[in-house]
Protein backbone atom coordinates (compact mmCIF):
# COMPACT_ATOMS: atom_id res chain seq x y z
CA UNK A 1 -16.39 -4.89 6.17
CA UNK A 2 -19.69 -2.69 6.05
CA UNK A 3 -20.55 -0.66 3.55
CA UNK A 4 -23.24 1.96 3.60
CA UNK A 5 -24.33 2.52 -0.50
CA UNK A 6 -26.85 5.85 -0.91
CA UNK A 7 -28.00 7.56 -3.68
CA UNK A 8 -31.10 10.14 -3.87
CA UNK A 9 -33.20 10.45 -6.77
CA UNK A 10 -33.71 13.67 -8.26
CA UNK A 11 -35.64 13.12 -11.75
CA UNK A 12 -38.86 12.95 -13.63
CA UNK A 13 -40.49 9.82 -13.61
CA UNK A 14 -38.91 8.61 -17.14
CA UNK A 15 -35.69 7.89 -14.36
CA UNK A 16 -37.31 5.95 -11.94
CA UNK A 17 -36.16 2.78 -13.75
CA UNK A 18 -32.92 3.44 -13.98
CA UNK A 19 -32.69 4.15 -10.52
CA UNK A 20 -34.58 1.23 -9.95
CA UNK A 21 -31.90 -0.72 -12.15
CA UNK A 22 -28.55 0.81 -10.74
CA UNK A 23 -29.60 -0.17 -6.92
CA UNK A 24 -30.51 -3.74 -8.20
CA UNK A 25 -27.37 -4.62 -9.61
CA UNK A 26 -25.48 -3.35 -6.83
CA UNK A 27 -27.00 -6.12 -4.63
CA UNK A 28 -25.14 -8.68 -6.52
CA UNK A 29 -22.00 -7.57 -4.98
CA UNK A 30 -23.43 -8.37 -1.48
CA UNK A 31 -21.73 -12.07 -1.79
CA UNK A 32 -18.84 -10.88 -0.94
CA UNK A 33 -19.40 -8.02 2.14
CA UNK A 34 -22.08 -6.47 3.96
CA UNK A 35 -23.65 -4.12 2.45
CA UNK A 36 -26.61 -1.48 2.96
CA UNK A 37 -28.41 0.14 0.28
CA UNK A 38 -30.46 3.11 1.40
CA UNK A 39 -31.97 5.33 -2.17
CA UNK A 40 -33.95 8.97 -1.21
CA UNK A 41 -36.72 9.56 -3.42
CA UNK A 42 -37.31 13.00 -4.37
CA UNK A 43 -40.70 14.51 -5.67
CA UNK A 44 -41.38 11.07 -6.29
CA UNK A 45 -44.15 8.76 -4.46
CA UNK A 46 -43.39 5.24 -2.82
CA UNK A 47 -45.39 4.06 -5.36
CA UNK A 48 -43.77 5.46 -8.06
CA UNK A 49 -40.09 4.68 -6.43
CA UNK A 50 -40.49 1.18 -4.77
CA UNK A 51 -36.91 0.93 -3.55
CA UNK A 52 -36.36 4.53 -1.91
CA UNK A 53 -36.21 4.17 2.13
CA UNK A 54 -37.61 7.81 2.19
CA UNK A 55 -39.80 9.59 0.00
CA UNK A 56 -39.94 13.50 -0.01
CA UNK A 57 -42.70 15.31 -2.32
CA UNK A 58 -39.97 18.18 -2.92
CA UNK A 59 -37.05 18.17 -4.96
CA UNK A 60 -34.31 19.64 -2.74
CA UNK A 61 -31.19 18.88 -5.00
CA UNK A 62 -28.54 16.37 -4.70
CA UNK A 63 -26.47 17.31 -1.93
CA UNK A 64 -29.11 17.59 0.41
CA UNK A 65 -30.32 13.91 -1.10
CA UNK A 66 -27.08 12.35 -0.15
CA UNK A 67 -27.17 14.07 3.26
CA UNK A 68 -30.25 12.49 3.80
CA UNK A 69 -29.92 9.12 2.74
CA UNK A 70 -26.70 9.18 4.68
CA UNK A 71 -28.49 9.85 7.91
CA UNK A 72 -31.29 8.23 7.18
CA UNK A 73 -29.05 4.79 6.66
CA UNK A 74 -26.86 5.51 9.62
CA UNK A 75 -29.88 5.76 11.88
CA UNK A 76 -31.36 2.40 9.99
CA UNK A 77 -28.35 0.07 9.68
CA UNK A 78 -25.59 1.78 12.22
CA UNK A 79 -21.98 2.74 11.69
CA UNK A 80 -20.77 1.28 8.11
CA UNK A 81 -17.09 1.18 7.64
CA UNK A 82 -17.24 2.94 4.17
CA UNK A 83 -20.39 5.17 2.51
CA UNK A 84 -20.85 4.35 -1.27
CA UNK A 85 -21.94 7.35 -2.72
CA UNK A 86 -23.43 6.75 -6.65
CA UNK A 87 -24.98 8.75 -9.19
CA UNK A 88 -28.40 7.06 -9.82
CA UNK A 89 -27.71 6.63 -13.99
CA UNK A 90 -24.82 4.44 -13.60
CA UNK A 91 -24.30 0.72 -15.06
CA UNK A 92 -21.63 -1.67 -13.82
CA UNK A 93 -20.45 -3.78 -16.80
CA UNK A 94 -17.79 -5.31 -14.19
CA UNK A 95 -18.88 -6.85 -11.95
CA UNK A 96 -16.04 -7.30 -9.98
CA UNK A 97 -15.68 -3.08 -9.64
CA UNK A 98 -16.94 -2.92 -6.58
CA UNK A 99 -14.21 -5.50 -4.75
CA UNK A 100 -11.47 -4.00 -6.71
CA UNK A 101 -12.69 -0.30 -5.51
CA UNK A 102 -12.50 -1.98 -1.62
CA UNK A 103 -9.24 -3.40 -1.95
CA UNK A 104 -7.97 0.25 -2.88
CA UNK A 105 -9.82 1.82 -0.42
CA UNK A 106 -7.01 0.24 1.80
CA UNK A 107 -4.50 3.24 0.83
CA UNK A 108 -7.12 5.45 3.38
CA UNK A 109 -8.40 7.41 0.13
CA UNK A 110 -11.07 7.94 -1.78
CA UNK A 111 -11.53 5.27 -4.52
CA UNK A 112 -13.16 5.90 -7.67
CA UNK A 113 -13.91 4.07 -10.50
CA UNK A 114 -12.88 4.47 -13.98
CA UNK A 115 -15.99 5.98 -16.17
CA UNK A 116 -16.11 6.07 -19.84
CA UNK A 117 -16.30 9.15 -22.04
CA UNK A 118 -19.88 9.42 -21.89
CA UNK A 119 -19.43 11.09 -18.30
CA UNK A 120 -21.21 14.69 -17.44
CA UNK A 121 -17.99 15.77 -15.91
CA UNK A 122 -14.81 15.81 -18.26
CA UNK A 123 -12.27 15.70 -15.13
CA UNK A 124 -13.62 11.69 -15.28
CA UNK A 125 -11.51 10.86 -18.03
CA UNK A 126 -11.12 7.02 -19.35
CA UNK A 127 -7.89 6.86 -18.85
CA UNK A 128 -4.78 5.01 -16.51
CA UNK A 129 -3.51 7.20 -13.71
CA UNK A 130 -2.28 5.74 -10.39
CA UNK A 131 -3.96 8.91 -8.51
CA UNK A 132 -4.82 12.09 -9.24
CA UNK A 133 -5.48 15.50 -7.08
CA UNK A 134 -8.73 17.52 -5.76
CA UNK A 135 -9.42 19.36 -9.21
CA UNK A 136 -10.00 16.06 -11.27
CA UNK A 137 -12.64 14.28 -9.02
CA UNK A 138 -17.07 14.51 -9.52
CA UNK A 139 -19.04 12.81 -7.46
CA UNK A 140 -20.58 10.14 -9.80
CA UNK A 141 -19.10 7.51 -7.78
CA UNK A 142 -17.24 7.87 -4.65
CA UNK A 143 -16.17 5.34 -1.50
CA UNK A 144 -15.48 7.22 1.68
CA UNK A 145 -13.92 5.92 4.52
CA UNK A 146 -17.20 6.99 6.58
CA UNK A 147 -14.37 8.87 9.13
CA UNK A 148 -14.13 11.37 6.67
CA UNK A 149 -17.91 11.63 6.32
CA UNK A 150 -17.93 11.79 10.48
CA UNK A 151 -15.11 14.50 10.06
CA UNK A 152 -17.52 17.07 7.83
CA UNK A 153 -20.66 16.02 9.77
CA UNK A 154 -18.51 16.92 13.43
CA UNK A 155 -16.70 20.41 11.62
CA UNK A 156 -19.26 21.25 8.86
CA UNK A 157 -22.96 20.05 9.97
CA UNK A 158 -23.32 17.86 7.13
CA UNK A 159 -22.21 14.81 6.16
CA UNK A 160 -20.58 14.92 2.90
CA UNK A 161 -21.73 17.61 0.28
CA UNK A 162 -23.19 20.97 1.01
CA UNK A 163 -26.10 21.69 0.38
CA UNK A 164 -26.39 24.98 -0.08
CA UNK A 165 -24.88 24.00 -3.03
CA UNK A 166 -28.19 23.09 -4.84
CA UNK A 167 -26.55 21.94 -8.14
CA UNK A 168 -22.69 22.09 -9.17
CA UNK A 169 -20.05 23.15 -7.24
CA UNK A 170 -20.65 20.84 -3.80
CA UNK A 171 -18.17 17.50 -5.18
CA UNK A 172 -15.55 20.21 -5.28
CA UNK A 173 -15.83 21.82 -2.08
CA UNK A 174 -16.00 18.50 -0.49
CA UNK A 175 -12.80 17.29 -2.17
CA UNK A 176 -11.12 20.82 -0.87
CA UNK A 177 -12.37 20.19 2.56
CA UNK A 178 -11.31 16.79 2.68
CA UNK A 179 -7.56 17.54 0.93
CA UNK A 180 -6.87 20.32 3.24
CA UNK A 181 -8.07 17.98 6.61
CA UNK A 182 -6.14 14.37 4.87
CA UNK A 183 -3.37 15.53 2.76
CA UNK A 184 -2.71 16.22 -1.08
CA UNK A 185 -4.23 13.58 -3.77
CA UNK A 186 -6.87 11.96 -1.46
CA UNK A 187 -8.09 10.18 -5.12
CA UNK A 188 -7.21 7.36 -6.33
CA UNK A 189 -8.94 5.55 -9.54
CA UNK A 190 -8.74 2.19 -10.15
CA UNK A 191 -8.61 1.53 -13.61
CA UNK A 192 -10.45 -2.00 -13.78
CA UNK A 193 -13.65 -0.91 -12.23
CA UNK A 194 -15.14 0.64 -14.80
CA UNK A 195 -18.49 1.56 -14.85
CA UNK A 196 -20.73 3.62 -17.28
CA UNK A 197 -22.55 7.29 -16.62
CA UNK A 198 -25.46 7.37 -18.99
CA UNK A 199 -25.27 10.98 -18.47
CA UNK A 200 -28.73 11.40 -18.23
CA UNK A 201 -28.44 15.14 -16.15
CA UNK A 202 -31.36 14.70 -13.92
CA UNK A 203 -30.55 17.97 -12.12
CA UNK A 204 -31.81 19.45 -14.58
CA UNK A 205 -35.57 18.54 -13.63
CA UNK A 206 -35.10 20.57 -10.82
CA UNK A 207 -33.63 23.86 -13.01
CA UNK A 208 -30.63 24.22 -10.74
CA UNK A 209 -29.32 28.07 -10.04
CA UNK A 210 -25.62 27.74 -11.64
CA UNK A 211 -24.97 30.88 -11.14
CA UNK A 212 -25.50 31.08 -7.35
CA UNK A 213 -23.65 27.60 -6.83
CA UNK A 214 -20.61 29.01 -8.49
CA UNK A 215 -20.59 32.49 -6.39
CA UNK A 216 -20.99 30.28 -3.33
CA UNK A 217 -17.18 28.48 -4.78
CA UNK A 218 -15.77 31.90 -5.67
CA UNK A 219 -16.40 32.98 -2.44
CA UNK A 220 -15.61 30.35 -1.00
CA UNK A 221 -11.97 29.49 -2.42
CA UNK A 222 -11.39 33.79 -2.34
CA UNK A 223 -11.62 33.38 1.34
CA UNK A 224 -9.23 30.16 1.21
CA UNK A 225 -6.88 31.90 -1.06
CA UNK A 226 -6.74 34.80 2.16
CA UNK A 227 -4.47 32.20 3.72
CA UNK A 228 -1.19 32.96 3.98
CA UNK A 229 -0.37 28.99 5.19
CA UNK A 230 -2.40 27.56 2.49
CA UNK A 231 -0.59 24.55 0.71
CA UNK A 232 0.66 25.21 -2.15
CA UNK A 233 -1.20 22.32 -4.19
CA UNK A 234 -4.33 23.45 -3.16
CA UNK A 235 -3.56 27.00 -3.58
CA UNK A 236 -2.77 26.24 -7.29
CA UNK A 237 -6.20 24.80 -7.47
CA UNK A 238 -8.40 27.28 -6.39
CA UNK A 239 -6.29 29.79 -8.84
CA UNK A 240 -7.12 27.34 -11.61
CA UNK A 241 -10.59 26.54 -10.72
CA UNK A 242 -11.24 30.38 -10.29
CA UNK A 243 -10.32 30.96 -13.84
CA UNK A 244 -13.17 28.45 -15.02
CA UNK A 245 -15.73 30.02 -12.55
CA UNK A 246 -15.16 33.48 -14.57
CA UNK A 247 -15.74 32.33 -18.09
């Protein structure tokens, strides 16, 4: 089993240790798979960032990061089985989270961990729930059977998050896209690999246009909602989600 771990760097350079910190530890789950670890610095040196495999002097926003590290490790290390995609302020107090979110990954979804309630995003609740739908799901910590990243990439030009969503907003059309290709509740959290989001919102170095990301999503699910053959579940999700984008 390969697995292809990325995460891009999008801070000041108060974060660079604790991006330094979060790739570290995940090397001591390499005893029990193969695993490559490729970080994207951004507006960040080599110096500054010693683990990044690429540098870039510009901060272009996180989904373009992950894009990048994506390809970048593809091109590197070849065809991993699963991509790891992690926020870069994350701690892993369990260290056996990253087994227990492999042995899930079996059921051909998306396995996520359990966070606590310090988490950016409130869908990531602390709590016990066997799976749970498109709506509930951020992108702090996601494994991907890397066919699903292949299916965006091949359909979409990118290989898991949008970037023309520069901040907020491109978790959630990925988890539409990928519900409406795979089927209904393509989640599934597993309760005993927690890990911790310091919540330390390094987008905001970057001053992210909110606005713009969410009429990109209205427009977006407007145009879904058009569908006449639209599934119902995800049809009730783009109604709900549309009533957040307004307030």
């Amino acid at each position: 089993m390969k697995i292809l771990a990325v995460t891009c760097y999008t801070g000041g350079e108060d974060l660079v240790q604790m991006t330094e910190r979060c790739v570290e530890s995940l090397w001591s789950c390499k005893s029990f798979m193969k695993m490559d670890i490729f970080a994207i610095g951004q507006g960040v040196t080599r110096a500054q960032f010693e683990s990044a495999g690429t540098v870039h002097p510009k901060n272009h926003g996180f989904a373009w990061g992950m894009n990048e590290a994506i390809q970048d490790g593809v091109t590197e290390f070849g065809r991993p089985d699963y991509v790891l995609c992690f926020n870069n302020d994350l701690e892993f107090p369990n260290p056996d989270w990253l087994q227990l979110l492999l042995e899930a990954a079996r059921s051909d979804r998306i396995t996520v961990p359990v966070t606590d309630k310090t988490a950016l995003h409130k869908q990531a609740r602390a709590v016990d729930k066997p799976s749970f739908d498109v709506q509930e799901a951020s992108a702090y910590c996601w494994l991907v059977p890397f066919e699903w990243c292949l299916f965006l990439k091949q359909f979409y030009g990118w290989w898991l998050f949008d970037p023309e969503f520069f901040a907020f907003g491109e978790d959630n059309k990925t988890a539409w896209l990928l519900s409406k290709a795979y089927g209904p509740k393509i989640f599934r959290m597993v309760p005993r690999s927690f890990v911790k989001h310091l919540r330390h919102q390094t987008s905001d170095v970057v001053k992210p246009d909110r606005r713009k990301s969410s009429r990109l999503l209205r427009t977006f699910l407007q145009a879904e909602l058009s569908d006449p053959k639209l599934r119902r579940d995800l049809r009730d999700w783009a109604q709900r989600y549309l009533k957040i984008l307004k307030r």
